[in-house]
C-alpha atoms as a PDB file:
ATOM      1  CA  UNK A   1       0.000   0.000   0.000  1.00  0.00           C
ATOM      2  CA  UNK A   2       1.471   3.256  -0.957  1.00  0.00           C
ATOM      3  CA  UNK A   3       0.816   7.074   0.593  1.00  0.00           C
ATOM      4  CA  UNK A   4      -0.440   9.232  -1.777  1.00  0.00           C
ATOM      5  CA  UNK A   5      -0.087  12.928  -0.627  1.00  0.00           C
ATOM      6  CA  UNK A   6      -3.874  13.492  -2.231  1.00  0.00           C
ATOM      7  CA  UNK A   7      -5.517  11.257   0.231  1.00  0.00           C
ATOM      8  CA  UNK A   8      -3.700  12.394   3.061  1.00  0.00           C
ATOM      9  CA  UNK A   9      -4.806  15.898   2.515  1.00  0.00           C
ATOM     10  CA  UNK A  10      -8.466  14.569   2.428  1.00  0.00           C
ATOM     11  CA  UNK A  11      -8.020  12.796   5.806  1.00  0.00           C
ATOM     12  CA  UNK A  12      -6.112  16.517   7.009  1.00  0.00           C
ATOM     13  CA  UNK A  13      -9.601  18.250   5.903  1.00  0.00           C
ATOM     14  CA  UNK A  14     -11.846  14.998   7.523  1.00  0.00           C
ATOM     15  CA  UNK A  15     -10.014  15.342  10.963  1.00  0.00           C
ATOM     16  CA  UNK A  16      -9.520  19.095  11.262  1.00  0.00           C
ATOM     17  CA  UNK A  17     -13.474  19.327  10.209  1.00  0.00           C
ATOM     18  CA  UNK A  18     -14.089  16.543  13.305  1.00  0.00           C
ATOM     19  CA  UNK A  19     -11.849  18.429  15.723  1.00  0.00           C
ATOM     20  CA  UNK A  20     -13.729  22.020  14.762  1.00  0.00           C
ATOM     21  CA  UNK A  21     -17.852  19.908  15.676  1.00  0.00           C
ATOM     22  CA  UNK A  22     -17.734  20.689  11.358  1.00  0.00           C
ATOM     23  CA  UNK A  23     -20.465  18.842   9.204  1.00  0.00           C
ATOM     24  CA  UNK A  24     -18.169  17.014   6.765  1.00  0.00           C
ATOM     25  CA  UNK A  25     -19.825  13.522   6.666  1.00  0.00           C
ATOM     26  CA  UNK A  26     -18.478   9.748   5.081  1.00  0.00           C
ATOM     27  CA  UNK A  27     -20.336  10.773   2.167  1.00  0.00           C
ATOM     28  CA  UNK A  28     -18.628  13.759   1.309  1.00  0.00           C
ATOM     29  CA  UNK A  29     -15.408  12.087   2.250  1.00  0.00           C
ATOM     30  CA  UNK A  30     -16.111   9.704  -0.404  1.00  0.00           C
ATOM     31  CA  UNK A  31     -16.875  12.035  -2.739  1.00  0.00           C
ATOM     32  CA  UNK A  32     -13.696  14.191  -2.466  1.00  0.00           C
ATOM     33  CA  UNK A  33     -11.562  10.589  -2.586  1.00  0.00           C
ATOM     34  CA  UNK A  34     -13.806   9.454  -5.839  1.00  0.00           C
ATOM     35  CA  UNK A  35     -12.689  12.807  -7.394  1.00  0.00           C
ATOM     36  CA  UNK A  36      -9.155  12.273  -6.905  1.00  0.00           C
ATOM     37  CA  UNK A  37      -9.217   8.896  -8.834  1.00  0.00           C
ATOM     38  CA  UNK A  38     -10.351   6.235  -6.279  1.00  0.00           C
ATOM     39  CA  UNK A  39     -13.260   4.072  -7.118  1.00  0.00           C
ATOM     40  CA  UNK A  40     -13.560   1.838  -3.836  1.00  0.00           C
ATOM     41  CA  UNK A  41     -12.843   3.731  -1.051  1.00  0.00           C
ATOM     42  CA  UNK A  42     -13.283   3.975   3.055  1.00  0.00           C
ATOM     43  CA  UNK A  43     -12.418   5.552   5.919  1.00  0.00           C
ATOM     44  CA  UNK A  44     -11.656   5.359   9.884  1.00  0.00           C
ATOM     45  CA  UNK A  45     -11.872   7.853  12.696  1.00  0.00           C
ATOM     46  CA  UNK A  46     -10.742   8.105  16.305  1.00  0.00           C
ATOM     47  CA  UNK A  47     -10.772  10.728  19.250  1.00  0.00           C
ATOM     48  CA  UNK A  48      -8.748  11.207  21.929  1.00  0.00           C
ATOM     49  CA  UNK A  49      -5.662   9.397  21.050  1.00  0.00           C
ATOM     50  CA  UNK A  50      -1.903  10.494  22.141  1.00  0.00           C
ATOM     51  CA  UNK A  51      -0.682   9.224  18.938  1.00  0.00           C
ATOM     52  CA  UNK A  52      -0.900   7.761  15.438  1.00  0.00           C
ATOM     53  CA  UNK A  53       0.515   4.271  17.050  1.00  0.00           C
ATOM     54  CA  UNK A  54      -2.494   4.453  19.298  1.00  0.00           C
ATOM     55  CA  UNK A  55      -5.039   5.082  17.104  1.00  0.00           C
ATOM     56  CA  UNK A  56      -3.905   2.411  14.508  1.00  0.00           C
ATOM     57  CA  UNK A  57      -3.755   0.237  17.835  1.00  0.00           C
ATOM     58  CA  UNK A  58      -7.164   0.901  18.809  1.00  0.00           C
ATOM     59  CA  UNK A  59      -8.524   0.659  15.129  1.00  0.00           C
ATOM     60  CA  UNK A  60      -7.107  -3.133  14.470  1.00  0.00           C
ATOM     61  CA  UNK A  61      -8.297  -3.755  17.914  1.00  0.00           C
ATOM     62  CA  UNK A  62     -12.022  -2.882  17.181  1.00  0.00           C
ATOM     63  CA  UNK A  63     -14.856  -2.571  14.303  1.00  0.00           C
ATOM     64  CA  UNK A  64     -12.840  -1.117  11.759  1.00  0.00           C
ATOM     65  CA  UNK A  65      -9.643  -3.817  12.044  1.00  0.00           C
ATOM     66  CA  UNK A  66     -11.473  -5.579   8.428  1.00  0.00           C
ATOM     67  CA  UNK A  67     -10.746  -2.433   6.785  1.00  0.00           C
ATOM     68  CA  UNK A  68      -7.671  -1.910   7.793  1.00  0.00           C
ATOM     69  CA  UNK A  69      -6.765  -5.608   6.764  1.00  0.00           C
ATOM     70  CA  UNK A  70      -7.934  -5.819   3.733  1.00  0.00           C
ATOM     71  CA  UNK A  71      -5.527  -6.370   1.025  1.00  0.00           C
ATOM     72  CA  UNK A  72      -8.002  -4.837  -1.934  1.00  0.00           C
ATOM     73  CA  UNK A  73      -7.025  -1.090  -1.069  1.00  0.00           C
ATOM     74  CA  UNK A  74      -3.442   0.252  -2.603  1.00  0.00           C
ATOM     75  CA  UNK A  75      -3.447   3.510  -1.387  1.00  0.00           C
ATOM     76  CA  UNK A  76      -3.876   5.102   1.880  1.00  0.00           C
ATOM     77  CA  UNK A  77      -3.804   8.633   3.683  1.00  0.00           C
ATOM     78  CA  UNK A  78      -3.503   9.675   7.281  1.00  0.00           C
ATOM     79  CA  UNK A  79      -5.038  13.391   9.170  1.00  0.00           C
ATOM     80  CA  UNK A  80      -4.618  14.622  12.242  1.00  0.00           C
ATOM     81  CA  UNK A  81      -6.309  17.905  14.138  1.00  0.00           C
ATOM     82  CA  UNK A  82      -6.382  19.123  17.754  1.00  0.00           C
ATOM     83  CA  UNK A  83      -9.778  20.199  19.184  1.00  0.00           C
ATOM     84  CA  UNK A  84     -10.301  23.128  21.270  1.00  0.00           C
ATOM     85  CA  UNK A  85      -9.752  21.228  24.709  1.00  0.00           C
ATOM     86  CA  UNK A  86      -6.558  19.819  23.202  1.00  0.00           C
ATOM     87  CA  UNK A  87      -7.820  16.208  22.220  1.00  0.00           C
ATOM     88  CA  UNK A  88      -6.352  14.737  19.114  1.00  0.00           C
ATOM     89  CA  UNK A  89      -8.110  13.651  16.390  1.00  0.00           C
ATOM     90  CA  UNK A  90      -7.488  10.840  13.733  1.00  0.00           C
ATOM     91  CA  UNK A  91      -8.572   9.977  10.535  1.00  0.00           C
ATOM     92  CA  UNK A  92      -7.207   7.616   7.684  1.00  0.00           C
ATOM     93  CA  UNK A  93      -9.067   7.090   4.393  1.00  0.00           C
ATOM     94  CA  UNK A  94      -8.249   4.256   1.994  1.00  0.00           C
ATOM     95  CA  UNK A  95      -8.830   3.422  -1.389  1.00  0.00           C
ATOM     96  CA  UNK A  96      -8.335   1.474  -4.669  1.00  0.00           C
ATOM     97  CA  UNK A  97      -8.016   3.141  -8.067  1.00  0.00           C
ATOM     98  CA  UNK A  98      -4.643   5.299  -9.597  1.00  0.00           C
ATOM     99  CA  UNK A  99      -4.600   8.510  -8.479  1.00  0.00           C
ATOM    100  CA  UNK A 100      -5.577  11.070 -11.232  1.00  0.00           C
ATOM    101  CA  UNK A 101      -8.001   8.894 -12.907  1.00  0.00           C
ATOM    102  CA  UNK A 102     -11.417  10.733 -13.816  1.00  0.00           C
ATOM    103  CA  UNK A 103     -13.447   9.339 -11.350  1.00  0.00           C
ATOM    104  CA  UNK A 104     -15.196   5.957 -11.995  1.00  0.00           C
ATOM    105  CA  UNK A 105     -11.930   4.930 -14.222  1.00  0.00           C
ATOM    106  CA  UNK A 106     -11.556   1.906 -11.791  1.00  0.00           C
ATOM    107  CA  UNK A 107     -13.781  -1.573 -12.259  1.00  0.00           C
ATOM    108  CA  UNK A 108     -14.798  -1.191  -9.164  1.00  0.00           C
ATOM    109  CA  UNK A 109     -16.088   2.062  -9.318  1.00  0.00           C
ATOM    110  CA  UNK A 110     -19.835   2.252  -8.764  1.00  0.00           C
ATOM    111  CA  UNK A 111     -19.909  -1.516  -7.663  1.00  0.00           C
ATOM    112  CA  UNK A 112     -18.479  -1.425  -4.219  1.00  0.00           C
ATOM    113  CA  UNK A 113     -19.617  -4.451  -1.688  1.00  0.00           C
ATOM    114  CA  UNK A 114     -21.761  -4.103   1.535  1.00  0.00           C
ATOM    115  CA  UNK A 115     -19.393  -3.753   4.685  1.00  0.00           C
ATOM    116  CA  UNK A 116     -17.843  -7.290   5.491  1.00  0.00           C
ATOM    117  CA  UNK A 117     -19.604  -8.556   9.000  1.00  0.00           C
ATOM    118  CA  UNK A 118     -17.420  -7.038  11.732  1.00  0.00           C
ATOM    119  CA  UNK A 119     -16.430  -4.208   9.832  1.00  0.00           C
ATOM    120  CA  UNK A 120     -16.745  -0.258  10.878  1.00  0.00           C
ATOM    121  CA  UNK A 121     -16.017   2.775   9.743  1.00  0.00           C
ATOM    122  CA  UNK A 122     -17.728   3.036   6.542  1.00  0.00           C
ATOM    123  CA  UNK A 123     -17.669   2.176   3.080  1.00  0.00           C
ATOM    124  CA  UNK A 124     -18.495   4.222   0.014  1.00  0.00           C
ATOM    125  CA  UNK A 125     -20.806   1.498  -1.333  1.00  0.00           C
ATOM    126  CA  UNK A 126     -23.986   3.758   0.022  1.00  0.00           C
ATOM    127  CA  UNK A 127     -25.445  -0.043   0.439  1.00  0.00           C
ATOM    128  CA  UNK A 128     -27.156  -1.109   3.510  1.00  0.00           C
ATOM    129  CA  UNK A 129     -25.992  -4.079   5.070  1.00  0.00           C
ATOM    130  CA  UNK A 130     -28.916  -6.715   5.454  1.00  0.00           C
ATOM    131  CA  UNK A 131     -29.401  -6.268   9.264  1.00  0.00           C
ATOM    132  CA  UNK A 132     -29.645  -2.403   8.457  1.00  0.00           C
ATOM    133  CA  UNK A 133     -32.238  -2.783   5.957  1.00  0.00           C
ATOM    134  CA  UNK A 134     -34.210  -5.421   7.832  1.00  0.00           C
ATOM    135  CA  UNK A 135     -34.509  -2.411  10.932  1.00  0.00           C
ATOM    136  CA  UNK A 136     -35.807  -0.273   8.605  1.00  0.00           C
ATOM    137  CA  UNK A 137     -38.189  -2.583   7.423  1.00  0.00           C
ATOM    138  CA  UNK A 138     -39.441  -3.475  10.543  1.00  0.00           C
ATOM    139  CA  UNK A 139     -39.582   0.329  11.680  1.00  0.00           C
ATOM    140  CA  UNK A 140     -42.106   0.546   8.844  1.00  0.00           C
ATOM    141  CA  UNK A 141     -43.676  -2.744   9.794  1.00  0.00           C
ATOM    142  CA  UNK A 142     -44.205  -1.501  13.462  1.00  0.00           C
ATOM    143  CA  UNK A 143     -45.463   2.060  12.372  1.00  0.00           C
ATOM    144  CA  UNK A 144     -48.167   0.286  10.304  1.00  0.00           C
ATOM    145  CA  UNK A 145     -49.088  -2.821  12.610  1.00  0.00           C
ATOM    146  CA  UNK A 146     -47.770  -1.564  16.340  1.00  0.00           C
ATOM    147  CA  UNK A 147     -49.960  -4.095  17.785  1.00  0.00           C
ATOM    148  CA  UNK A 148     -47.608  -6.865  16.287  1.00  0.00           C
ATOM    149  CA  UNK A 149     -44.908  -5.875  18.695  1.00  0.00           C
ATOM    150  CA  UNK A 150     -46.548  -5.541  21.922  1.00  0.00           C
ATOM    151  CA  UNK A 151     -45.082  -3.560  24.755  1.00  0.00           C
ATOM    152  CA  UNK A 152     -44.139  -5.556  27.861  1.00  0.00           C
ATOM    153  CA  UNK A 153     -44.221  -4.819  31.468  1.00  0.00           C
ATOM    154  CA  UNK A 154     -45.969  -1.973  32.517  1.00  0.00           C
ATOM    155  CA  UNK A 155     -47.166  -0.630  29.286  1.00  0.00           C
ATOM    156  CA  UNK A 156     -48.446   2.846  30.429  1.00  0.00           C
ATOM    157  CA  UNK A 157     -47.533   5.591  28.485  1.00  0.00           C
ATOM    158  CA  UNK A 158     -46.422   3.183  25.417  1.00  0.00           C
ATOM    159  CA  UNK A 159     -47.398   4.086  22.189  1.00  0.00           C
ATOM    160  CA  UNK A 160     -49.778   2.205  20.137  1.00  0.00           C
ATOM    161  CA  UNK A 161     -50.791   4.537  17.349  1.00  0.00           C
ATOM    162  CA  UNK A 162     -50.595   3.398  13.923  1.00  0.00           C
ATOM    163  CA  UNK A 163     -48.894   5.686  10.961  1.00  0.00           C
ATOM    164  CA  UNK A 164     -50.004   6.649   7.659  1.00  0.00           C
ATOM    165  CA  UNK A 165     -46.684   7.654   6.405  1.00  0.00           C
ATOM    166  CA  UNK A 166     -43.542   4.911   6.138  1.00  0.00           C
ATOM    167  CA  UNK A 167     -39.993   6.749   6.834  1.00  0.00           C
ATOM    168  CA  UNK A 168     -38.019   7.323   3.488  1.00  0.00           C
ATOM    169  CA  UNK A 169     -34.624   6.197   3.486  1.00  0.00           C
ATOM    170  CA  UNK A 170     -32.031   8.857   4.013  1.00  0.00           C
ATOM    171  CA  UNK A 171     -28.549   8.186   3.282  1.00  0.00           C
ATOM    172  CA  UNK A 172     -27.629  11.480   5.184  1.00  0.00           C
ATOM    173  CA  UNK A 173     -28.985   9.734   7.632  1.00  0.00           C
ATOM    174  CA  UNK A 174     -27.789   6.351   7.546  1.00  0.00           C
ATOM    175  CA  UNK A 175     -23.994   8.048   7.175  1.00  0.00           C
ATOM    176  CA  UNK A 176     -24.629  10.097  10.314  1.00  0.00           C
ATOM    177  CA  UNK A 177     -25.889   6.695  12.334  1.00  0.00           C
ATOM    178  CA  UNK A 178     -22.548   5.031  11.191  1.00  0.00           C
ATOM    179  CA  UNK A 179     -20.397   8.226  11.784  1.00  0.00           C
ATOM    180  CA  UNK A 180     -22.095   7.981  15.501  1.00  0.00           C
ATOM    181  CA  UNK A 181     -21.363   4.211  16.064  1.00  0.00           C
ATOM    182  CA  UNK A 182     -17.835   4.766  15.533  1.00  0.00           C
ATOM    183  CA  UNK A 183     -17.266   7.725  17.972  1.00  0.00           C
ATOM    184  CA  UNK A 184     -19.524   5.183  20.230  1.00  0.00           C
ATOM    185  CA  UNK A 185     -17.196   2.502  19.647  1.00  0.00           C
ATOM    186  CA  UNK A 186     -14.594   4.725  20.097  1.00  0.00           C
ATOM    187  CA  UNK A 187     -15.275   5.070  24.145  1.00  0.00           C
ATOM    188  CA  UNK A 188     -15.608   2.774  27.105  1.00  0.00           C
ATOM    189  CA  UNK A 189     -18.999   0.951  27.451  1.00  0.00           C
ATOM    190  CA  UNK A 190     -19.850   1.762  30.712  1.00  0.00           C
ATOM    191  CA  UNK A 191     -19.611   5.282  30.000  1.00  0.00           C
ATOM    192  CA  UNK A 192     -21.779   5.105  26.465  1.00  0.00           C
ATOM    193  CA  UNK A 193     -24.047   3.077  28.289  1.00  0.00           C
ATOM    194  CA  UNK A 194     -24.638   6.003  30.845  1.00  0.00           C
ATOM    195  CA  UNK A 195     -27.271   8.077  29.659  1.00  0.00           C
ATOM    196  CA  UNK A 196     -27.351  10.618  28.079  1.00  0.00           C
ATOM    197  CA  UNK A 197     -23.492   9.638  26.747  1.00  0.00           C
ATOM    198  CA  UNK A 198     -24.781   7.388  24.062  1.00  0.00           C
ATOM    199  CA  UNK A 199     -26.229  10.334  21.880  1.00  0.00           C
ATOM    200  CA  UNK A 200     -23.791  12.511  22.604  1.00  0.00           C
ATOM    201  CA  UNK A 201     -20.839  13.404  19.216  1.00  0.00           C
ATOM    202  CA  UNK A 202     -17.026  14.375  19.838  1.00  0.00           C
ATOM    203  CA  UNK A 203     -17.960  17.958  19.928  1.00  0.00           C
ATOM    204  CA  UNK A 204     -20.345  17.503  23.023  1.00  0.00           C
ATOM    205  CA  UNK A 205     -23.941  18.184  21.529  1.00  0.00           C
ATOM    206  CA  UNK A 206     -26.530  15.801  21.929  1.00  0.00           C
ATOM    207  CA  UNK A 207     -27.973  14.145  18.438  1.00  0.00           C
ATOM    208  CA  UNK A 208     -30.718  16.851  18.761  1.00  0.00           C
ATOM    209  CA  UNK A 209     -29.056  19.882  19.720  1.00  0.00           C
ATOM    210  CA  UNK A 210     -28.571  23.016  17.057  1.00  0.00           C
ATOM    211  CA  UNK A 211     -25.741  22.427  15.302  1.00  0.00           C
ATOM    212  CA  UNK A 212     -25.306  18.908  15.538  1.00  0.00           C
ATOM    213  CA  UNK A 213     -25.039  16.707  12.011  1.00  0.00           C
ATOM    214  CA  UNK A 214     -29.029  16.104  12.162  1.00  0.00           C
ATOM    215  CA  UNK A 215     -29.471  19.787  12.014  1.00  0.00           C
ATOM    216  CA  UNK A 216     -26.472  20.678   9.623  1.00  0.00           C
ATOM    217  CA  UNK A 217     -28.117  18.021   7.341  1.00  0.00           C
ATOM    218  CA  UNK A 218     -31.385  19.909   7.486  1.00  0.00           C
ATOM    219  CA  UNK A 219     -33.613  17.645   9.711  1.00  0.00           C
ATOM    220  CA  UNK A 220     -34.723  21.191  11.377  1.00  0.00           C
ATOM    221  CA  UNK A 221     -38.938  20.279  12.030  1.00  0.00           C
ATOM    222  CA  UNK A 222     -38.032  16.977  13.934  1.00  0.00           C
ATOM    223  CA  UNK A 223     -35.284  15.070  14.731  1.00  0.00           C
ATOM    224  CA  UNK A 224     -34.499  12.425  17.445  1.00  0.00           C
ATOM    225  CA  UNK A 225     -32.632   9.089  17.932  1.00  0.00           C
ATOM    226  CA  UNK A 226     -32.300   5.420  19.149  1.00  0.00           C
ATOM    227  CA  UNK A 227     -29.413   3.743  20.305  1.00  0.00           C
ATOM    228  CA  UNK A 228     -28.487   0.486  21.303  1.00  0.00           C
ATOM    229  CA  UNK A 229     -24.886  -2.133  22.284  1.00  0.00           C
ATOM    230  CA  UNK A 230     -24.835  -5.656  22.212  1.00  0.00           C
ATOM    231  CA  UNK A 231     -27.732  -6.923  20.512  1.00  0.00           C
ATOM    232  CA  UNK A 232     -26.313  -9.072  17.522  1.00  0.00           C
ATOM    233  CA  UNK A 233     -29.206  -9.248  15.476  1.00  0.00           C
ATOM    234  CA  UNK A 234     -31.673  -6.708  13.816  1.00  0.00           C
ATOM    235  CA  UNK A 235     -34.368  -8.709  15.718  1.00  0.00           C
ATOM    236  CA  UNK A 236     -33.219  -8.198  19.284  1.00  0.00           C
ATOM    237  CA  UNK A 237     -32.800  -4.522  18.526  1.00  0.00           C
ATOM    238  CA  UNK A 238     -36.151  -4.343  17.992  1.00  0.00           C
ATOM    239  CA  UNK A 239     -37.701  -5.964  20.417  1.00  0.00           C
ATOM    240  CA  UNK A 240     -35.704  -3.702  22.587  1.00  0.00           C
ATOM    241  CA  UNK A 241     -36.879  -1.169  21.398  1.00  0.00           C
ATOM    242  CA  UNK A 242     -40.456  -1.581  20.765  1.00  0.00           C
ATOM    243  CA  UNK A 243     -41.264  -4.038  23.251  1.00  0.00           C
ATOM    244  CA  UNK A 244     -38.536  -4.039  26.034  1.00  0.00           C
ATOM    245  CA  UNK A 245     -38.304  -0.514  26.999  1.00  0.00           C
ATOM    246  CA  UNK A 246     -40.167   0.088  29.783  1.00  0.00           C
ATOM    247  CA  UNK A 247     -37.116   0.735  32.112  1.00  0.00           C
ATOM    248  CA  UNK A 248     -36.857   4.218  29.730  1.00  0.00           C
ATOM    249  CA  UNK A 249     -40.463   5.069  29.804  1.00  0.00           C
ATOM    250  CA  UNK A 250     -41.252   3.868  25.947  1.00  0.00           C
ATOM    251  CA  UNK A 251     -39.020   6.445  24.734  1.00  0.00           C
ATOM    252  CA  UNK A 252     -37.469   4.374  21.945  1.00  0.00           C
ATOM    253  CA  UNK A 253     -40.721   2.953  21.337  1.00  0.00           C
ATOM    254  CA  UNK A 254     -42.810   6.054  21.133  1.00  0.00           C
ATOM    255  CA  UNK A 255     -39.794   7.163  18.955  1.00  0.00           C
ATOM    256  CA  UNK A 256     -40.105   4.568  16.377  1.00  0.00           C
ATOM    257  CA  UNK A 257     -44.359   5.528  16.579  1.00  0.00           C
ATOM    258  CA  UNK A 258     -43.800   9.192  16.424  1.00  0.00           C
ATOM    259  CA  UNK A 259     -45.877   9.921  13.236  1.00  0.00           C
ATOM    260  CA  UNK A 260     -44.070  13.299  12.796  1.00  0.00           C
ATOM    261  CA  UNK A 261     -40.815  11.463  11.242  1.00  0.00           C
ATOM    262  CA  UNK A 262     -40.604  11.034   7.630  1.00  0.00           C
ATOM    263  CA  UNK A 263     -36.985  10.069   7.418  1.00  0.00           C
ATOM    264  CA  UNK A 264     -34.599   7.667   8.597  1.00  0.00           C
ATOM    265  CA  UNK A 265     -31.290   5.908   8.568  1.00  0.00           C
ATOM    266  CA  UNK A 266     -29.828   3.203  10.512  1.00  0.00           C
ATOM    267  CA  UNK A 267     -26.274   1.938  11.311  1.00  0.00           C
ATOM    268  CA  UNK A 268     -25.317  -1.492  12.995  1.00  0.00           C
ATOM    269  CA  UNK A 269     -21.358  -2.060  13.395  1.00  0.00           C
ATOM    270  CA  UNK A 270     -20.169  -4.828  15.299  1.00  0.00           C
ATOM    271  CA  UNK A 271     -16.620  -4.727  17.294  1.00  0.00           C
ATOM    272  CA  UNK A 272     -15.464  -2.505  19.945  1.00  0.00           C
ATOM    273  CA  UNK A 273     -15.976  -2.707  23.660  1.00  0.00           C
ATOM    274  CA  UNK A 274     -19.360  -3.338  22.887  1.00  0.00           C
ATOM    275  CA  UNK A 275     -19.492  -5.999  20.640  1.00  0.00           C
ATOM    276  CA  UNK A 276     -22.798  -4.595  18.741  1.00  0.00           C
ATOM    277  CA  UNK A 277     -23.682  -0.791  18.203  1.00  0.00           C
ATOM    278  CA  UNK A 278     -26.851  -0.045  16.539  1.00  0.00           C
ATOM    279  CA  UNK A 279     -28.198   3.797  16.396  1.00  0.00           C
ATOM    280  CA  UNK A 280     -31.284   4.814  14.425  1.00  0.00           C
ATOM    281  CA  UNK A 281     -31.687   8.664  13.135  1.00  0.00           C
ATOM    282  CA  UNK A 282     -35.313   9.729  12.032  1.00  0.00           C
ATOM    283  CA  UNK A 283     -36.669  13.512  11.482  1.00  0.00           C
ATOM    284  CA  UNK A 284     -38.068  15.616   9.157  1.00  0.00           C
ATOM    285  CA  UNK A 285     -36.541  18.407   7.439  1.00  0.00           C
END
């Protein structure tokens, strides 16, 4: 694998965005490494690591180790930033193609795979992975036919309110749900697991909160989000959620049942501290 000066300046722009609570996303990434002559292409991030050694440490250690591993890419690039408070941030992009190409010069360009099981980070592919796309199927499922997933438990204040309207895919979405399982992945598990940790970004805003990526990416009527660790399948997610959440007052149900959300995007990435990390980002714009 060689260095090529081209994608390190990318990952320069990806970390110092990260560092500065910016709103430049995988897909854009992607973009920027597509127009540089890469066809196949993905990336990694990390916070709060002394040094390059550690973050590479930490990265073959967790969800994005596949990536990392995987002999298909040629060419690689590395970024670093410092945030306000002094924390260091990483990133490292990788791709396959001959630099200066037009874009989509490569075979592989517009064919890239789904993510290979225990990958993270993300991929350019744009794909869903078959657990993501069977959440978002059953978030329409449960929106039209809530009584097939009946809450358990003390079931007052659960929702059980059918909806007209499906959510649309949104790839904005589903790219901010993966950016949000890495940082996740990124810190201990007792401390995501504390709430409200698990929904908070680097820069310290909750998912909701002006100026976090919901909001840069427009979701400015509505926005809100579910997240979830260690549930291995896109089945136990949901029944979490929908059916198992008494202990947080039907919040992620009555989430999932909130007719006001016409958009959504899901990201499941397995590896790091907690094995599983699933988050689910719905709004309207």
């Amino acid at each position: 694998m060689t260095t090529d000066p081209a994608l390190s300046g990318i990952a320069d722009e990806r970390a110092q965005d990260i560092a500065a609570g910016g709103s430049m996303t995988d897909a854009t990434t992607f973009q920027k490494m597509r127009n540089a002559g890469y066809g196949t292409v993905a990336d990694a991030v990390g916070w709060g690591f002394p040094s390059a050694g550690a973050a590479t440490t930490s990265w073959l250690a967790g969800p994005v180790r596949n990536q990392l591993l995987d002999c298909k890419f040629t060419a690689a690039g590395g970024g670093h930033a410092v945030t306000s408070s002094q924390s260091p941030t990483w990133a490292l992009v990788l791709g396959v193609g001959a630099p200066g190409q037009a874009p989509g010069s490569t075979g592989a360009a517009g064919n890239n795979p789904a993510p290979a099981p225990g990958t993270t980070g993300s991929t350019g592919d744009g794909q869903l992975t078959a657990e993501e796309r069977q959440v978002l199927d059953s978030i329409n499922d449960a929106r039209a036919h809530p009584q097939k997933y009946p809450p358990s438990g003390n079931t007052s204040g659960a929702a059980m309110n059918s909806c007209a309207n499906p959510v649309q895919y949104s790839q904005q979405l589903r790219d901010i749900a993966r950016d949000h399982n890495n940082f996740l992945a990124s810190r201990p598990i007792d401390w995501v697991n504390q709430y409200p940790n698990m929904h908070t970004g680097p820069d310290g805003k909750l998912a909701w909160d002006p100026g976090a990526p919901m909001d840069q990416a427009g979701y400015r009527t509505y926005r809100g989000e579910n997240v979830a660790t260690g549930f291995p399948t896109s089945a136990e997610v949901m029944r979490f959620w929908m059916q198992d959440d008494e202990r947080s007052a039907w919040g992620h149900r009555n989430f999932i049942l909130n007719c006001t959300n016409q958009e959504a995007g899901v990201g499941h990435d397995q590896g790091g501290p907690g094995g599983h990390y699933w988050t689910l980002d719905m709004g309207a714009r």
